[in-house]
PDB file of N, CA and C in Angstrom:
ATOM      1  N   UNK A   1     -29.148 -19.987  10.960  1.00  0.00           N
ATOM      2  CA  UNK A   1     -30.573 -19.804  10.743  1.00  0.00           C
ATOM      3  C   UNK A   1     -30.765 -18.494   9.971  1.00  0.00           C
ATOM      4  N   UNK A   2     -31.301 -18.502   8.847  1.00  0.00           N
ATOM      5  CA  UNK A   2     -31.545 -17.599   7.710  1.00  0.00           C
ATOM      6  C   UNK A   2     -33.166 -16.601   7.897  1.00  0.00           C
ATOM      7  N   UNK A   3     -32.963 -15.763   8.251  1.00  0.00           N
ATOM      8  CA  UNK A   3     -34.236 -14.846   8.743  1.00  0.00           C
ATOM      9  C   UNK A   3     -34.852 -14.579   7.204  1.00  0.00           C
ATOM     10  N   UNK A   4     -36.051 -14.196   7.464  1.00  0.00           N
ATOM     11  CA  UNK A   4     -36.789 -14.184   5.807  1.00  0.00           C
ATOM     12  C   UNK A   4     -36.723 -13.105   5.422  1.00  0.00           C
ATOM     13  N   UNK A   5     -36.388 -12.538   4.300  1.00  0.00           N
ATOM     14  CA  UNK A   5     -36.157 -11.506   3.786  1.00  0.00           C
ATOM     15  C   UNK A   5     -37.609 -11.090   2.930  1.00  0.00           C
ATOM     16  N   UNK A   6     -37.622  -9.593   3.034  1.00  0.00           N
ATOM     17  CA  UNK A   6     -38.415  -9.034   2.427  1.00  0.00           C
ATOM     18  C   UNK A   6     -38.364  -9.093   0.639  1.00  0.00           C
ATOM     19  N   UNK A   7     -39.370  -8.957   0.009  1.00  0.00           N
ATOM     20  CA  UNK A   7     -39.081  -8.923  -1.712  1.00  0.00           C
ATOM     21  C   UNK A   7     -38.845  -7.576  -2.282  1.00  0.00           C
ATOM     22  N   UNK A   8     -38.050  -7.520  -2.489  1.00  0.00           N
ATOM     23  CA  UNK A   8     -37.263  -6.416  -3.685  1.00  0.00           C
ATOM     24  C   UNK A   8     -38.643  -5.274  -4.301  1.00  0.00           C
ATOM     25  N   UNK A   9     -39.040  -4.727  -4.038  1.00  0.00           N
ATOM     26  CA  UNK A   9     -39.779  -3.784  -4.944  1.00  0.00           C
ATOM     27  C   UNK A   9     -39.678  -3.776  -6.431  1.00  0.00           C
ATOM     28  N   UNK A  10     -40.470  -3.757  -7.249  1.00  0.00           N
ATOM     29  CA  UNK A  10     -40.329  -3.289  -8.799  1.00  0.00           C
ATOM     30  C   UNK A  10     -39.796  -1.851  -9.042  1.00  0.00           C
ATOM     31  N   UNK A  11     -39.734  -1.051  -9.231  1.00  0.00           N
ATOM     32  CA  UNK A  11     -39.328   0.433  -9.762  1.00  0.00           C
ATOM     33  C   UNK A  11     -39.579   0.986 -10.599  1.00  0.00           C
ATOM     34  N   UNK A  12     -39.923   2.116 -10.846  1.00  0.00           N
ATOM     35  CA  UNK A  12     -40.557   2.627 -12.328  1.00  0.00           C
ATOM     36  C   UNK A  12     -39.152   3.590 -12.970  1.00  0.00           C
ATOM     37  N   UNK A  13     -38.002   3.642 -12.004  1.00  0.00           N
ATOM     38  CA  UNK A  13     -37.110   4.570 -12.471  1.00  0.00           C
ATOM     39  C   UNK A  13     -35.892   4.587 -11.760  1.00  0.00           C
ATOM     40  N   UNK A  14     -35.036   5.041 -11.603  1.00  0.00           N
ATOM     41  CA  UNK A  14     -33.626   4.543 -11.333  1.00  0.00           C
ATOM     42  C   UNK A  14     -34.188   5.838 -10.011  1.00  0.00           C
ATOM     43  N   UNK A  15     -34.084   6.512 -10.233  1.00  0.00           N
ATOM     44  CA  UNK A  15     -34.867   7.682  -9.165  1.00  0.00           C
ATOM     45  C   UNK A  15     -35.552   7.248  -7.841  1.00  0.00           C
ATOM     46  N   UNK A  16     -36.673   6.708  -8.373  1.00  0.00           N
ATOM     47  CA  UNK A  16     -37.607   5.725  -7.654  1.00  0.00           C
ATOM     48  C   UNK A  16     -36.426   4.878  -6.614  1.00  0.00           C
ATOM     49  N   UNK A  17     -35.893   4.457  -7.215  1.00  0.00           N
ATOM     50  CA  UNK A  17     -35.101   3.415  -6.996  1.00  0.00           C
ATOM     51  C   UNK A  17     -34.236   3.692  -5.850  1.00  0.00           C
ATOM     52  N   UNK A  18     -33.538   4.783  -6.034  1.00  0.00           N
ATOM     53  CA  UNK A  18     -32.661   5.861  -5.374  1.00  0.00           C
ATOM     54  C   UNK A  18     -33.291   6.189  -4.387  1.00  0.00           C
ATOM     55  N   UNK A  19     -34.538   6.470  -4.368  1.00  0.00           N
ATOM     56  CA  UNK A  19     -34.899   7.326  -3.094  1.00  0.00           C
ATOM     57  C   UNK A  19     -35.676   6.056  -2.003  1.00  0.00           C
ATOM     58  N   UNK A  20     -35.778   5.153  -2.630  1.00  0.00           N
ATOM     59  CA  UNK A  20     -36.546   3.657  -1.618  1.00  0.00           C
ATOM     60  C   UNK A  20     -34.767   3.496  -0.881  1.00  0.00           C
ATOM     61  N   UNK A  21     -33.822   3.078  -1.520  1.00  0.00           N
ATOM     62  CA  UNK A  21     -32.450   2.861  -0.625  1.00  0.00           C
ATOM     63  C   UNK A  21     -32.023   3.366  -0.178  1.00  0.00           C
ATOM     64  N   UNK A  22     -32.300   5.304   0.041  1.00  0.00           N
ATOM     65  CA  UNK A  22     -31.970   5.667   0.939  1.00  0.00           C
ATOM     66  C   UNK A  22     -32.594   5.904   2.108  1.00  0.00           C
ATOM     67  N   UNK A  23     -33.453   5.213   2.613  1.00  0.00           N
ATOM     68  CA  UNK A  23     -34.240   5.254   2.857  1.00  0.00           C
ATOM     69  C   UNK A  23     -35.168   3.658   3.711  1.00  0.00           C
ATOM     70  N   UNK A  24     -34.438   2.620   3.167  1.00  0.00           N
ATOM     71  CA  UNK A  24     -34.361   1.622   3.362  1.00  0.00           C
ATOM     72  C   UNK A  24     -32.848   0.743   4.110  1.00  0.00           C
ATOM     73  N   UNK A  25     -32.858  -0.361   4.719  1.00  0.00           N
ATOM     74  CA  UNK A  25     -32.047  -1.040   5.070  1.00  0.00           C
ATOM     75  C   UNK A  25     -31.791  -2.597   4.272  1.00  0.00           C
ATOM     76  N   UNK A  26     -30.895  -2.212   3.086  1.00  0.00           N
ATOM     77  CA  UNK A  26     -30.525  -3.195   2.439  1.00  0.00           C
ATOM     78  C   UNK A  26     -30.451  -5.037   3.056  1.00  0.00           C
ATOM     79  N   UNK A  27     -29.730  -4.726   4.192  1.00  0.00           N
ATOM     80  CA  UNK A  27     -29.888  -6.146   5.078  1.00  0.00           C
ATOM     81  C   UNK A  27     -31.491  -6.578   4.851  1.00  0.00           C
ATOM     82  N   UNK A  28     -32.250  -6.084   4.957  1.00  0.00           N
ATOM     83  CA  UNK A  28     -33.929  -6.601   5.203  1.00  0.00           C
ATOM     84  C   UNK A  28     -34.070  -7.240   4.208  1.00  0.00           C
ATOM     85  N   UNK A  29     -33.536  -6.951   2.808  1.00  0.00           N
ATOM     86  CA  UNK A  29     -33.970  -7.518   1.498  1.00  0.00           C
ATOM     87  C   UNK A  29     -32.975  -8.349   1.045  1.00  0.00           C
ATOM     88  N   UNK A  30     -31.441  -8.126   1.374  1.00  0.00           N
ATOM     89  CA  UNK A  30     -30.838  -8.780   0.546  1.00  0.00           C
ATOM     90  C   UNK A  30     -29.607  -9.872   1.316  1.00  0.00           C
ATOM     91  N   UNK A  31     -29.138 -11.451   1.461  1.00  0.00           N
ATOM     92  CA  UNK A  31     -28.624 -11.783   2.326  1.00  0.00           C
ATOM     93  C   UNK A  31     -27.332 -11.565   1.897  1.00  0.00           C
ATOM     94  N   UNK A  32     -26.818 -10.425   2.836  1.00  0.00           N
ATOM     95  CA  UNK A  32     -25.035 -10.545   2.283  1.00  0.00           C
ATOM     96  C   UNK A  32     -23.899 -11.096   2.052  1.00  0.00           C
ATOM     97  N   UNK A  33     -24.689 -12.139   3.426  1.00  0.00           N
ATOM     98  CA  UNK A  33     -23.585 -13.411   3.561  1.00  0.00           C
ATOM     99  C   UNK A  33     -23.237 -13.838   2.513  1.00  0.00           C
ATOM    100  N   UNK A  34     -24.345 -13.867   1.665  1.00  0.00           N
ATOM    101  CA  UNK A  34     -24.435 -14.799   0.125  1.00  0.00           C
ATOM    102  C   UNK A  34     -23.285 -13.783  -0.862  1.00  0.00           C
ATOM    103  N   UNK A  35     -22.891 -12.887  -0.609  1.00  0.00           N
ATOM    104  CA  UNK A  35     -22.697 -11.645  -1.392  1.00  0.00           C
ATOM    105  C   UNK A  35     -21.001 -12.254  -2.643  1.00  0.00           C
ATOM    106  N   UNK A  36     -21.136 -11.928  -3.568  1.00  0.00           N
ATOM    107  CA  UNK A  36     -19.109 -12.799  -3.810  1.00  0.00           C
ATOM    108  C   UNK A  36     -18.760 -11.375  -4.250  1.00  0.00           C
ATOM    109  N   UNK A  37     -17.253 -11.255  -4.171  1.00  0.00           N
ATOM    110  CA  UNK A  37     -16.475 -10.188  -4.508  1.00  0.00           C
ATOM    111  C   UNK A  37     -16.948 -10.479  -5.775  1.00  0.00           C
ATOM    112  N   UNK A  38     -16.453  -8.993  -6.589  1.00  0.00           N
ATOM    113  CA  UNK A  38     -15.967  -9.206  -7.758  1.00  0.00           C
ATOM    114  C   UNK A  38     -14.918  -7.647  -8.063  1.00  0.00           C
ATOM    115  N   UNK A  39     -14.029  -7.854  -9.181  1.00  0.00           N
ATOM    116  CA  UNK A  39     -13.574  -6.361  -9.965  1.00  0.00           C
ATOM    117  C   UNK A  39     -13.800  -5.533 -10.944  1.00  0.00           C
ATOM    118  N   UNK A  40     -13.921  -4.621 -11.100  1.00  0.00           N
ATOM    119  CA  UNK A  40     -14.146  -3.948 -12.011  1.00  0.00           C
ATOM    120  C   UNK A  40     -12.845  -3.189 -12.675  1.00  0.00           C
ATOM    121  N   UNK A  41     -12.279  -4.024 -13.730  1.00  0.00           N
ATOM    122  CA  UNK A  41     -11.266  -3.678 -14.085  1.00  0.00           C
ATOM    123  C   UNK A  41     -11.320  -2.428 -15.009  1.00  0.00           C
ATOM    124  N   UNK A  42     -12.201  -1.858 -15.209  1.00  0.00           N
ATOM    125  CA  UNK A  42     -12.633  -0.838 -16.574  1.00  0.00           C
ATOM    126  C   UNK A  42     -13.145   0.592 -15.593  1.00  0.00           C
ATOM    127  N   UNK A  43     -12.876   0.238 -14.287  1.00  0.00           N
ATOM    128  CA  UNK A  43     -13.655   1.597 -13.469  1.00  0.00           C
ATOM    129  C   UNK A  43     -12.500   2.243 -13.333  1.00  0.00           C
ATOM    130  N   UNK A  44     -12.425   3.413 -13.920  1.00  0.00           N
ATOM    131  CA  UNK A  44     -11.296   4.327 -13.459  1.00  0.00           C
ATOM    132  C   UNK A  44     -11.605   5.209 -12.339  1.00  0.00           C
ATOM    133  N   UNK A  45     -10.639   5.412 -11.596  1.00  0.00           N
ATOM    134  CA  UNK A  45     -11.077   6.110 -10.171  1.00  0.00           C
ATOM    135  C   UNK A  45     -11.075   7.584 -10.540  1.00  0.00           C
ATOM    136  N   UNK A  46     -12.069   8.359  -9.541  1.00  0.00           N
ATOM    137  CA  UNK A  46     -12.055   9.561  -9.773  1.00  0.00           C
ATOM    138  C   UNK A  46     -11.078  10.192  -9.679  1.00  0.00           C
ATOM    139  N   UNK A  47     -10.374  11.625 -10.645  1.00  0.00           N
ATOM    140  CA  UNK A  47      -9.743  12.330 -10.337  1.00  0.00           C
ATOM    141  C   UNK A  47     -10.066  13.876 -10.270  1.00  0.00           C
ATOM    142  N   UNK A  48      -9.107  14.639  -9.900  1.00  0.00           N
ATOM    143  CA  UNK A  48      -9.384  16.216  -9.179  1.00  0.00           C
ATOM    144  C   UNK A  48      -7.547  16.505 -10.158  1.00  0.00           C
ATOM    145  N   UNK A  49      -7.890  17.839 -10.838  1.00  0.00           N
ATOM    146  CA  UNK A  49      -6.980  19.037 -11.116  1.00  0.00           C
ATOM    147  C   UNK A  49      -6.563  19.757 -10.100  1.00  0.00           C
ATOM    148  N   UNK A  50      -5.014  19.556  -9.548  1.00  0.00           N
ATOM    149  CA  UNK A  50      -4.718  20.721  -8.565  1.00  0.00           C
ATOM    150  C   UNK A  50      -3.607  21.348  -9.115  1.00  0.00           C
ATOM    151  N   UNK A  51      -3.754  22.520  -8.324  1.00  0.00           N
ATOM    152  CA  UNK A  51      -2.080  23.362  -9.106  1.00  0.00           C
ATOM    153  C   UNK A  51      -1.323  23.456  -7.692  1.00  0.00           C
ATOM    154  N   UNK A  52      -0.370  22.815  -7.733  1.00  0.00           N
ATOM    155  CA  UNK A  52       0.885  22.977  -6.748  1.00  0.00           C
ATOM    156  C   UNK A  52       2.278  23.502  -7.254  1.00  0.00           C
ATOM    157  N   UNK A  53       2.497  24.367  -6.781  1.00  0.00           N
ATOM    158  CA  UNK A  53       3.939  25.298  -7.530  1.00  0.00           C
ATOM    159  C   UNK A  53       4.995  24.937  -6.413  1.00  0.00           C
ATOM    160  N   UNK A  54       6.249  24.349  -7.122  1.00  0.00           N
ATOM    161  CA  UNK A  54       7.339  23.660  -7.020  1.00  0.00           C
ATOM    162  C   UNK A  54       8.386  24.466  -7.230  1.00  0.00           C
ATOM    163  N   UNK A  55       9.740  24.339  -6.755  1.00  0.00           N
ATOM    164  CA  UNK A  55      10.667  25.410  -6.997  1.00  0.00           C
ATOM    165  C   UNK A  55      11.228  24.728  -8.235  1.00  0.00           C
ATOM    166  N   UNK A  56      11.523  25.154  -9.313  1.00  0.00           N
ATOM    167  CA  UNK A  56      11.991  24.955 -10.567  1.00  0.00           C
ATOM    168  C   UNK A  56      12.771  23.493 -10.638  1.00  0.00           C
ATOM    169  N   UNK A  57      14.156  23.675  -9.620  1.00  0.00           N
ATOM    170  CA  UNK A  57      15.430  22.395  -9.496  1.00  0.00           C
ATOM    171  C   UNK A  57      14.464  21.351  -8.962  1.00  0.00           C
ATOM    172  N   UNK A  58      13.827  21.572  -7.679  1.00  0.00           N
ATOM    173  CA  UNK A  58      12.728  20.060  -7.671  1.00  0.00           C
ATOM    174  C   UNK A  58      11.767  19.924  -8.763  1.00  0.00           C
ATOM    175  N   UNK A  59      11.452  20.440  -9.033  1.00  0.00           N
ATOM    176  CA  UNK A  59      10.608  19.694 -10.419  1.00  0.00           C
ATOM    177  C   UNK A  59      11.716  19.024 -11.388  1.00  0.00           C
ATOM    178  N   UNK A  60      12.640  19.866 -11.718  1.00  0.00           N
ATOM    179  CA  UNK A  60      13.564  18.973 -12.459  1.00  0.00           C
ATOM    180  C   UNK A  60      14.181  17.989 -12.135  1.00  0.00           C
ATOM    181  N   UNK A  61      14.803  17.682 -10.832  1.00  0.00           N
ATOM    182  CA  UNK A  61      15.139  16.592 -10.154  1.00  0.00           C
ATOM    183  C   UNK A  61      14.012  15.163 -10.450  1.00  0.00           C
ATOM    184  N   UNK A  62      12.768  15.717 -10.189  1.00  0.00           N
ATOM    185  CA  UNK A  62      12.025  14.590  -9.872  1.00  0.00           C
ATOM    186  C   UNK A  62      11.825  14.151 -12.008  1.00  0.00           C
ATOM    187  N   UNK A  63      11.401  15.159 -12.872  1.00  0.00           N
ATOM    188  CA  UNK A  63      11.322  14.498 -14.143  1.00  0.00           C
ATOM    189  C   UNK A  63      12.382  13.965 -14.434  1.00  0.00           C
ATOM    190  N   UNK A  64      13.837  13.721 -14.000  1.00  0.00           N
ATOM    191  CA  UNK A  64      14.722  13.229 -14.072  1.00  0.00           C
ATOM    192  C   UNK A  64      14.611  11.954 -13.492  1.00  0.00           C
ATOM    193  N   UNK A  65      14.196  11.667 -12.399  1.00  0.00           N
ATOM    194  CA  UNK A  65      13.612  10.498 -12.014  1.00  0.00           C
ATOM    195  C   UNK A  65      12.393   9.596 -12.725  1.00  0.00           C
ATOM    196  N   UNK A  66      11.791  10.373 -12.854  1.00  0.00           N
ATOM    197  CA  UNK A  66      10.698   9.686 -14.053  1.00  0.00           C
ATOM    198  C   UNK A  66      11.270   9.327 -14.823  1.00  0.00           C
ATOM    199  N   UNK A  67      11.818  10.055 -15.564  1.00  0.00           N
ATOM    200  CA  UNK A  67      12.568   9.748 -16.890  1.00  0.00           C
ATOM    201  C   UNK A  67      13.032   8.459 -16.439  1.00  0.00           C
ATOM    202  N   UNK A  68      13.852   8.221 -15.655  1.00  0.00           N
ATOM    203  CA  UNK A  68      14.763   7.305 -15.373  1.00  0.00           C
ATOM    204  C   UNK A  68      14.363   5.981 -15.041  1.00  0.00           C
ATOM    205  N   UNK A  69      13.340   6.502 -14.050  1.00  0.00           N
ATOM    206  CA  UNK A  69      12.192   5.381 -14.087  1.00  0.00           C
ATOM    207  C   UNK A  69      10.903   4.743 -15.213  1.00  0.00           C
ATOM    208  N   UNK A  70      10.929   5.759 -16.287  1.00  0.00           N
ATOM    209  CA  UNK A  70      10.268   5.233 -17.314  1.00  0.00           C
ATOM    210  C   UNK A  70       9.282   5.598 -17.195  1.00  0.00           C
ATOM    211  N   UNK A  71       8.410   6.386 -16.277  1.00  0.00           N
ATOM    212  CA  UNK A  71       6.982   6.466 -16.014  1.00  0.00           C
ATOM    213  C   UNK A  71       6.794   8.133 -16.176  1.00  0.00           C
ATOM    214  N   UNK A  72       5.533   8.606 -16.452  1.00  0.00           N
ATOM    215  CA  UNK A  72       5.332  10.281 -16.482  1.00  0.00           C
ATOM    216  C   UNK A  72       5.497  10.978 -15.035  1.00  0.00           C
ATOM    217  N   UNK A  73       5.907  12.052 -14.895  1.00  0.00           N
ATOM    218  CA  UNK A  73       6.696  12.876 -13.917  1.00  0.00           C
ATOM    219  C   UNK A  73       5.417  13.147 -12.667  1.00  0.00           C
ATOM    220  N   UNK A  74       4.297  13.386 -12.978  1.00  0.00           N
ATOM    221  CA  UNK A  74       2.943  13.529 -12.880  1.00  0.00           C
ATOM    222  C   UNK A  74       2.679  12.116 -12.434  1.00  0.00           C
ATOM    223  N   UNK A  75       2.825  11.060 -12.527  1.00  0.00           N
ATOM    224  CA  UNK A  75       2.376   9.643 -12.345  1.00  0.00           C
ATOM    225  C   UNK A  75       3.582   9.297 -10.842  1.00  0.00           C
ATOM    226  N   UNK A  76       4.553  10.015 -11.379  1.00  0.00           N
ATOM    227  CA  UNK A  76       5.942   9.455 -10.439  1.00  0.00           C
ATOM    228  C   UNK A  76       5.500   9.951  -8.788  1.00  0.00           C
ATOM    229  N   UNK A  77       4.727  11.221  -9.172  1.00  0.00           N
ATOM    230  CA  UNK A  77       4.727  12.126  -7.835  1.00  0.00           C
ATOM    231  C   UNK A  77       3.389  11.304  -7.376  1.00  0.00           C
ATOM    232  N   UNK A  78       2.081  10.943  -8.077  1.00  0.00           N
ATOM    233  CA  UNK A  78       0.777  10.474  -7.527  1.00  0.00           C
ATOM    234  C   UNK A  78       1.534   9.018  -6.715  1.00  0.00           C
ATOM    235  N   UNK A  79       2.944   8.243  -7.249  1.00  0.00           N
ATOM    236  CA  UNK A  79       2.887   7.382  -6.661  1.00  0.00           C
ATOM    237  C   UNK A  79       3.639   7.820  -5.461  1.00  0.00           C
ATOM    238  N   UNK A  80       4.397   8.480  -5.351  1.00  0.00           N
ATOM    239  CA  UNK A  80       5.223   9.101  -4.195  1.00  0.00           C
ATOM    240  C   UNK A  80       4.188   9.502  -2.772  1.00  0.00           C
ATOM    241  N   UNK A  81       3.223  10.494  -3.389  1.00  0.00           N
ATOM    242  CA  UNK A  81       1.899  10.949  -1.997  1.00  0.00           C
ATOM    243  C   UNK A  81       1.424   9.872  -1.783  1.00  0.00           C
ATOM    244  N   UNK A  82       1.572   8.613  -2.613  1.00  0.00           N
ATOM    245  CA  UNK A  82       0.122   7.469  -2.009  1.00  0.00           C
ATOM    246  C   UNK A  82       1.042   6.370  -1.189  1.00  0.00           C
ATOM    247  N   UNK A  83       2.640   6.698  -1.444  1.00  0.00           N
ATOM    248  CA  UNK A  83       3.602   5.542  -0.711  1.00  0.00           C
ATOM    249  C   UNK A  83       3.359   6.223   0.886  1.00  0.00           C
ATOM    250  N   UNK A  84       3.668   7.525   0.494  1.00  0.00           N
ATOM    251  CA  UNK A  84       3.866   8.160   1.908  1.00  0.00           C
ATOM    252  C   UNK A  84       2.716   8.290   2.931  1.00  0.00           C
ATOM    253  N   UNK A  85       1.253   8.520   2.161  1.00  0.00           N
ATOM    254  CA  UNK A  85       0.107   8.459   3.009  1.00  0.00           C
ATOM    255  C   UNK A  85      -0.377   6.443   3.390  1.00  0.00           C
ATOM    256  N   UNK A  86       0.543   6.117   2.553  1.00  0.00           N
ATOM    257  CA  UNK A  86       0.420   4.226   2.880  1.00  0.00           C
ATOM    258  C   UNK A  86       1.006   4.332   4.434  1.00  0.00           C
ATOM    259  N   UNK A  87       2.463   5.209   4.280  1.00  0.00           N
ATOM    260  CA  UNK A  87       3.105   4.640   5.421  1.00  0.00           C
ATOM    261  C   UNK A  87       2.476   5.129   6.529  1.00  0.00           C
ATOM    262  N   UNK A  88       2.026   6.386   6.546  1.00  0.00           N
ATOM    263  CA  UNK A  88       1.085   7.132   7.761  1.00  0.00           C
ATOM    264  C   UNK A  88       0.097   6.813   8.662  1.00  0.00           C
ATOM    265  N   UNK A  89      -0.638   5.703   7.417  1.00  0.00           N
ATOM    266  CA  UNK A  89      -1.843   4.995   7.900  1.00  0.00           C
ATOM    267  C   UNK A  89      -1.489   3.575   8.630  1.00  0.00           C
ATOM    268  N   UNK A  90      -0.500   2.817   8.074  1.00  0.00           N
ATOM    269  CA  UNK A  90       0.000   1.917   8.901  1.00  0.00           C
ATOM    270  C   UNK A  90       1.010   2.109  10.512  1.00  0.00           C
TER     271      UNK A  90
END
């Protein structure tokens, strides 16, 4: 049984817009059930600049691994923290 949903407001501005949803409870207006995935293959995820200082031989060890593996040294290590915080969380 499908409860009646309220109608969507018009908006004069993305602002407008912004401050009714926070402020509001999306469920009232919109049925989620109905909702379909989708991807956004073109969204690149945010990133952050950090400086982490390495003792010289591990840094070289690991671009040696990149190398080896074919991928940038910088890419090798983002996948290394995200294997290890995978395993943490499971």
């Amino acid at each position: 049984m499908s409860r009646r949903r309220k109608p969507i407001p018009t908006f004069k501005s993305e602002a407008e817009e912004r401050l009714f949803w926070e402020s509001h409870d999306s469920a009232d207006y919109l049925d989620w059930s109905q909702a379909q995935g989708m991807t956004l293959p073109n969204l690149k995820p945010s990133t952050k600049s950090i400086s982490i200082r390495l003792p010289v031989d591990l840094l070289e060890r690991i671009k040696v691994e990149a190398n080896r593996r074919d991928v940038p040294y910088q890419s090798l290590i983002k996948i290394w923290l995200s294997e290890q915080i995978g395993k943490k969380a499971a």
